[in-house]
Protein backbone atom coordinates (compact mmCIF):
# COMPACT_ATOMS: atom_id res chain seq x y z
CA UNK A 1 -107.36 69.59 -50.82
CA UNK A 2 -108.48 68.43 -54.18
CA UNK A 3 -107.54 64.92 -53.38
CA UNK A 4 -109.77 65.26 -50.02
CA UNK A 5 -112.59 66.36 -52.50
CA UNK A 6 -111.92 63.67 -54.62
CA UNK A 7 -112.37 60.78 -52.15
CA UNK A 8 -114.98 62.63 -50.22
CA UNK A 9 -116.93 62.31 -53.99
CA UNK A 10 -115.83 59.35 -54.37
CA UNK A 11 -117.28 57.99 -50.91
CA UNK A 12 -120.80 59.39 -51.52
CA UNK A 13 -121.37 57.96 -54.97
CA UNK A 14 -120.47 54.69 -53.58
CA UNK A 15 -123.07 55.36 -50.42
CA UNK A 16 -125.50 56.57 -52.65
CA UNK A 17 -124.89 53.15 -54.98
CA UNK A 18 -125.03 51.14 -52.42
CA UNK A 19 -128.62 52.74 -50.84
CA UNK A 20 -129.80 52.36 -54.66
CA UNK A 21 -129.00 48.75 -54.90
CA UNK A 22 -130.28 48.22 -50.90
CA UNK A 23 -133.84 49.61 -51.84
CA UNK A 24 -133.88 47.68 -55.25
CA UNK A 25 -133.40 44.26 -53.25
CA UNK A 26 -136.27 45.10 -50.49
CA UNK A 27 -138.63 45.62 -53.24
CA UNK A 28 -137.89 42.95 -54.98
CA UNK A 29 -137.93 40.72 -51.66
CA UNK A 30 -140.86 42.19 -50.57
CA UNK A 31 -142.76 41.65 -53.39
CA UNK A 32 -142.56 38.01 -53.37
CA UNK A 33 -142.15 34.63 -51.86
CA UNK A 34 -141.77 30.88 -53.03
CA UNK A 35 -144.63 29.00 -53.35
CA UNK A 36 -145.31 26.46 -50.43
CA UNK A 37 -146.93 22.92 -51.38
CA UNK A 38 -150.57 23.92 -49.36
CA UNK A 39 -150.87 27.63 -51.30
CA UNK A 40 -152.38 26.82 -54.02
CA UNK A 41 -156.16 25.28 -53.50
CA UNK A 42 -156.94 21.62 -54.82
CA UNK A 43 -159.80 21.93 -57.02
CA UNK A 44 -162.78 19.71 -56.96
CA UNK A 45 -165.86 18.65 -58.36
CA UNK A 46 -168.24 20.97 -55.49
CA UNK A 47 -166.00 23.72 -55.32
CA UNK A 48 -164.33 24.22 -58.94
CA UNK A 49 -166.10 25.03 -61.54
CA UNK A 50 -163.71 23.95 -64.73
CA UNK A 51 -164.31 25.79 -67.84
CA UNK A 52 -162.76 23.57 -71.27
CA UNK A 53 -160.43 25.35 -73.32
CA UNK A 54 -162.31 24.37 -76.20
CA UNK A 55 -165.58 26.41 -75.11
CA UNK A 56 -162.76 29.17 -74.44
CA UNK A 57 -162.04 29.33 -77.59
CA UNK A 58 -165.15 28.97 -79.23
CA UNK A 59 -166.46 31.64 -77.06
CA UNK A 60 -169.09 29.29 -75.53
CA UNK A 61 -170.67 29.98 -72.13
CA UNK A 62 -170.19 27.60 -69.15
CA UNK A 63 -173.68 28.01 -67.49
CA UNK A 64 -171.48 27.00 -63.81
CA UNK A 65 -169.42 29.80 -64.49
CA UNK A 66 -172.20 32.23 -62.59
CA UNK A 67 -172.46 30.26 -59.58
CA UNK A 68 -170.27 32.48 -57.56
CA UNK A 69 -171.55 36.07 -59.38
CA UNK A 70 -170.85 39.45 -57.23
CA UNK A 71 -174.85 41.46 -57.57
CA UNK A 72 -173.98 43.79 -59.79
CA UNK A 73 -173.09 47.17 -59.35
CA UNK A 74 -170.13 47.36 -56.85
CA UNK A 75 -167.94 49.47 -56.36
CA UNK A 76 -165.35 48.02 -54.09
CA UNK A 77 -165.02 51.11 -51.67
CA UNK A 78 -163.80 49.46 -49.05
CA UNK A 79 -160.38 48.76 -50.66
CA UNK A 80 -157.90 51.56 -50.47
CA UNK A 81 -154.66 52.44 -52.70
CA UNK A 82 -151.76 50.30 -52.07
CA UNK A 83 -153.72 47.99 -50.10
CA UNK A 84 -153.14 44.16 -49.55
CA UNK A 85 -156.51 42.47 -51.48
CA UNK A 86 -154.43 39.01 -52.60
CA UNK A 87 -152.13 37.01 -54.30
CA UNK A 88 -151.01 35.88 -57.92
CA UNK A 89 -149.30 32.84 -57.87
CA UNK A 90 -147.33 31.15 -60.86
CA UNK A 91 -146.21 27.94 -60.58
CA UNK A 92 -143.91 27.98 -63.71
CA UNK A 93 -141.37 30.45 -61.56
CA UNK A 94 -142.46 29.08 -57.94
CA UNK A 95 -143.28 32.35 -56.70
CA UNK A 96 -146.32 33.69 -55.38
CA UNK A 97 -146.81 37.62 -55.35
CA UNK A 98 -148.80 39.88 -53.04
CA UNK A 99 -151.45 42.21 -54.58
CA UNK A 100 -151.80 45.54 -54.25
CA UNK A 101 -154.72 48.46 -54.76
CA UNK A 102 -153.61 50.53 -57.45
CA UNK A 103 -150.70 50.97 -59.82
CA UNK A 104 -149.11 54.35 -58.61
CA UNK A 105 -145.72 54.41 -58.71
CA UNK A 106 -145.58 54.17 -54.52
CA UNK A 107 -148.10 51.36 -54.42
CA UNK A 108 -145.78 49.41 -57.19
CA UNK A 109 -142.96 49.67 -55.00
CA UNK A 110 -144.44 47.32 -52.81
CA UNK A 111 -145.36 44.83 -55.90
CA UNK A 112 -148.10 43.72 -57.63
CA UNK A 113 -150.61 46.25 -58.47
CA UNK A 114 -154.01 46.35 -59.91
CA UNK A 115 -155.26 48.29 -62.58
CA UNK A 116 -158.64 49.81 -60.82
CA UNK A 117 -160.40 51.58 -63.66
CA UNK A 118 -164.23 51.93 -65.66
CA UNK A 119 -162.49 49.01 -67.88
CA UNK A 120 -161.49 46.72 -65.61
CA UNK A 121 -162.91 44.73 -62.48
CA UNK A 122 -161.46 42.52 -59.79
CA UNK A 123 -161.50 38.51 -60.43
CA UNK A 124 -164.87 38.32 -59.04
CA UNK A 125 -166.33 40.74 -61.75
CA UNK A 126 -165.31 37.89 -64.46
CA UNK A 127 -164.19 40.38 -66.51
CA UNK A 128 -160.61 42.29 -67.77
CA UNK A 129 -158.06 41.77 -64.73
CA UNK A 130 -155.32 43.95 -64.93
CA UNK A 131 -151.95 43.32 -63.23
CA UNK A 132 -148.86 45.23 -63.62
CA UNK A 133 -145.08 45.13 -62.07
CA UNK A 134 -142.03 46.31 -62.35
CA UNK A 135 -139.50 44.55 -64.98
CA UNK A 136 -136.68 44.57 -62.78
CA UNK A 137 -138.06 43.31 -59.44
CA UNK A 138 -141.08 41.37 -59.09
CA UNK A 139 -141.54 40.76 -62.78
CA UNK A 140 -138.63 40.39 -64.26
CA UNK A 141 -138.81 36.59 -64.85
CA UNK A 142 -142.21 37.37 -66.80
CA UNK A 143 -140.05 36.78 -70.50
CA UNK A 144 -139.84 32.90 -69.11
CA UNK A 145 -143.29 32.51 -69.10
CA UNK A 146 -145.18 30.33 -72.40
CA UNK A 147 -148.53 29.94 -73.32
CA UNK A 148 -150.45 27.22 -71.22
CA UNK A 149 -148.76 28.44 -68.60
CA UNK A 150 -151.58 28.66 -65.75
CA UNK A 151 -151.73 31.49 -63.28
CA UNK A 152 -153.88 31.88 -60.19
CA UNK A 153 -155.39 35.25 -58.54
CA UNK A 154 -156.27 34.57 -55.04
CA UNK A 155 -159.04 37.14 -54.23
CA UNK A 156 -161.44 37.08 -51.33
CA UNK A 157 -161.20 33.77 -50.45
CA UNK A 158 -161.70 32.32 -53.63
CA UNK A 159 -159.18 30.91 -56.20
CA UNK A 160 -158.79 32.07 -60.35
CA UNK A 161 -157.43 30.33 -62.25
CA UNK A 162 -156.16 31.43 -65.64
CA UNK A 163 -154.27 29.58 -68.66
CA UNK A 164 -152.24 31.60 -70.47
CA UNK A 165 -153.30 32.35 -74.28
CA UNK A 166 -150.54 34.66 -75.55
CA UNK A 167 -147.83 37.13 -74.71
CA UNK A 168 -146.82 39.94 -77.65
CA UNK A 169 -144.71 43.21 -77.06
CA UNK A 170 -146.28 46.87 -77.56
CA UNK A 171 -145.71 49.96 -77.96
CA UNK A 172 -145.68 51.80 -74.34
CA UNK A 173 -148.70 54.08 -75.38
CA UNK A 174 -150.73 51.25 -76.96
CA UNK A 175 -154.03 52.35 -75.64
CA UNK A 176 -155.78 48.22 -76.86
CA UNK A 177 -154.17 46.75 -73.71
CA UNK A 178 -156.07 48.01 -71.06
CA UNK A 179 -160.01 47.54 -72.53
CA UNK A 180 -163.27 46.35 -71.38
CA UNK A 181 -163.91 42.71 -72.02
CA UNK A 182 -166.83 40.63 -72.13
CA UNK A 183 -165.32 37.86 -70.61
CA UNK A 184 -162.88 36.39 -67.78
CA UNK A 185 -159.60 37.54 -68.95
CA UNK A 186 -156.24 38.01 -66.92
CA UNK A 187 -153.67 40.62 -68.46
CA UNK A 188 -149.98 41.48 -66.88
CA UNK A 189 -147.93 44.19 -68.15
CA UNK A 190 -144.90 45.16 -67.45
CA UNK A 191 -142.19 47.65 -69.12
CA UNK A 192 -139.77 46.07 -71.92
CA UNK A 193 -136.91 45.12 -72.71
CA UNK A 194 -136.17 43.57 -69.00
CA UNK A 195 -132.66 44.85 -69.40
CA UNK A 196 -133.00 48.34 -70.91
CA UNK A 197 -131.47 50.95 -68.76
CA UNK A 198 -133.79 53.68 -68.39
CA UNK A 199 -136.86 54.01 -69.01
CA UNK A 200 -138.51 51.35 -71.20
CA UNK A 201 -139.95 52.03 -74.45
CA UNK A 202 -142.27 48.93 -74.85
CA UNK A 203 -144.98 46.86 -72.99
CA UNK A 204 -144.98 42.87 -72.78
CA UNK A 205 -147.85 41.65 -72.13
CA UNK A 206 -149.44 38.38 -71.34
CA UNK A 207 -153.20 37.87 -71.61
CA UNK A 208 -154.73 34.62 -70.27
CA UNK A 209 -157.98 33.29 -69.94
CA UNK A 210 -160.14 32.76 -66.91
CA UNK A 211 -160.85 28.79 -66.81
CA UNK A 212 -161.15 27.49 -62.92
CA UNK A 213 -162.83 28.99 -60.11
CA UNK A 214 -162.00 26.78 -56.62
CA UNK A 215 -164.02 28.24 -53.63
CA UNK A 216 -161.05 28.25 -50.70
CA UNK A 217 -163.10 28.09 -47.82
CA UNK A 218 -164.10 24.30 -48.71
């Protein structure tokens, strides 16, 4: 009888492993795809509007840079949580990611989620854009990632693109991540380390400046 209880054990912590490890490999399939040669929008001189590095970092204002402005207020009501608004796409790792509403824990299942918030705004708002993912599915490759590294947020039909600046590791209650910022800035977080088992007790971040703008209906 005890052997029968044994195996019977031993039969459901091996079903219950291998449901674990099916979920973990939908997510992490689901949350992304390789980047195709047409995804990513060819900039140009009518559409793009390029923004130098040096001005970046100088903290110099691109007068161009308001030719696609949102009026201000919105509010962006017509998006709900865990909603499909875009895509991020790194070329560095080939993969492009789909974008979600929201970073509950059932809308991060699916992937990519965005940090809605009184500090933050979508790419249009040309302000802080905040991205998080989970470390061990759709951003666990994040660690490979070095500055000037670009990055692009596909968002209503028009094209980001970001250049990252830096990446550091905080604490998981650091409370200076997620601020307001008076310019275009891009910021993913995920938990670290990428391998811990359990819950994570640090942030890595990587913050990276707004510096193309490609309209993609052109």
């Amino acid at each position: 009888m005890k052997k029968k209880v044994g195996v019977l054990l031993l039969l459901i912590g091996l079903l219950f492993a291998a449901w674990n490890g099916y979920v973990w490999l939908s997510e992490m399939s689901s949350g992304q795809e390789t980047i195709d040669e047409n995804d990513i929008a060819q900039a140009n001189e009518i559409d793009s509007v390029a923004v130098p590095i040096e001005a970046l970092v100088q903290e110099e204002v691109n007068p161009l840079l308001v030719k696609k402005e949102i009026p201000s207020p919105r509010n962006y009501e017509e998006y709900e949580r865990g909603e499909d608004i875009g895509w991020l796409l790194i070329p560095a790792l080939d993969k492009k990611y789909p974008v979600y509403w929201g970073t509950d824990d059932d809308t991060l299942t699916q992937g990519v989620g965005y940090h809605v918030g009184n500090l933050t705004t979508p790419p249009d708002g040309k302000q802080h854009t905040v991205l998080a993912g989970h470390r061990d599915t759709v951003f666990r490759e994040l660690g490979n990632l070095k500055e000037g590294d670009t990055m692009f947020i596909q968002f209503e039909e028009v094209q980001y693109e970001y250049k990252i600046k830096r990446t550091w590791i905080t604490d998981a209650q650091d409370r200076s991540v997620i601020v307001a910022k008076d310019k275009a800035i891009l910021t993913l977080t995920t938990c670290y380390p990428f391998n811990f088992l359990g819950a994570a007790p640090d942030r890595y971040i990587i913050e990276a400046p707004l510096v193309n703008i490609t309209d993609m209906n052109s």
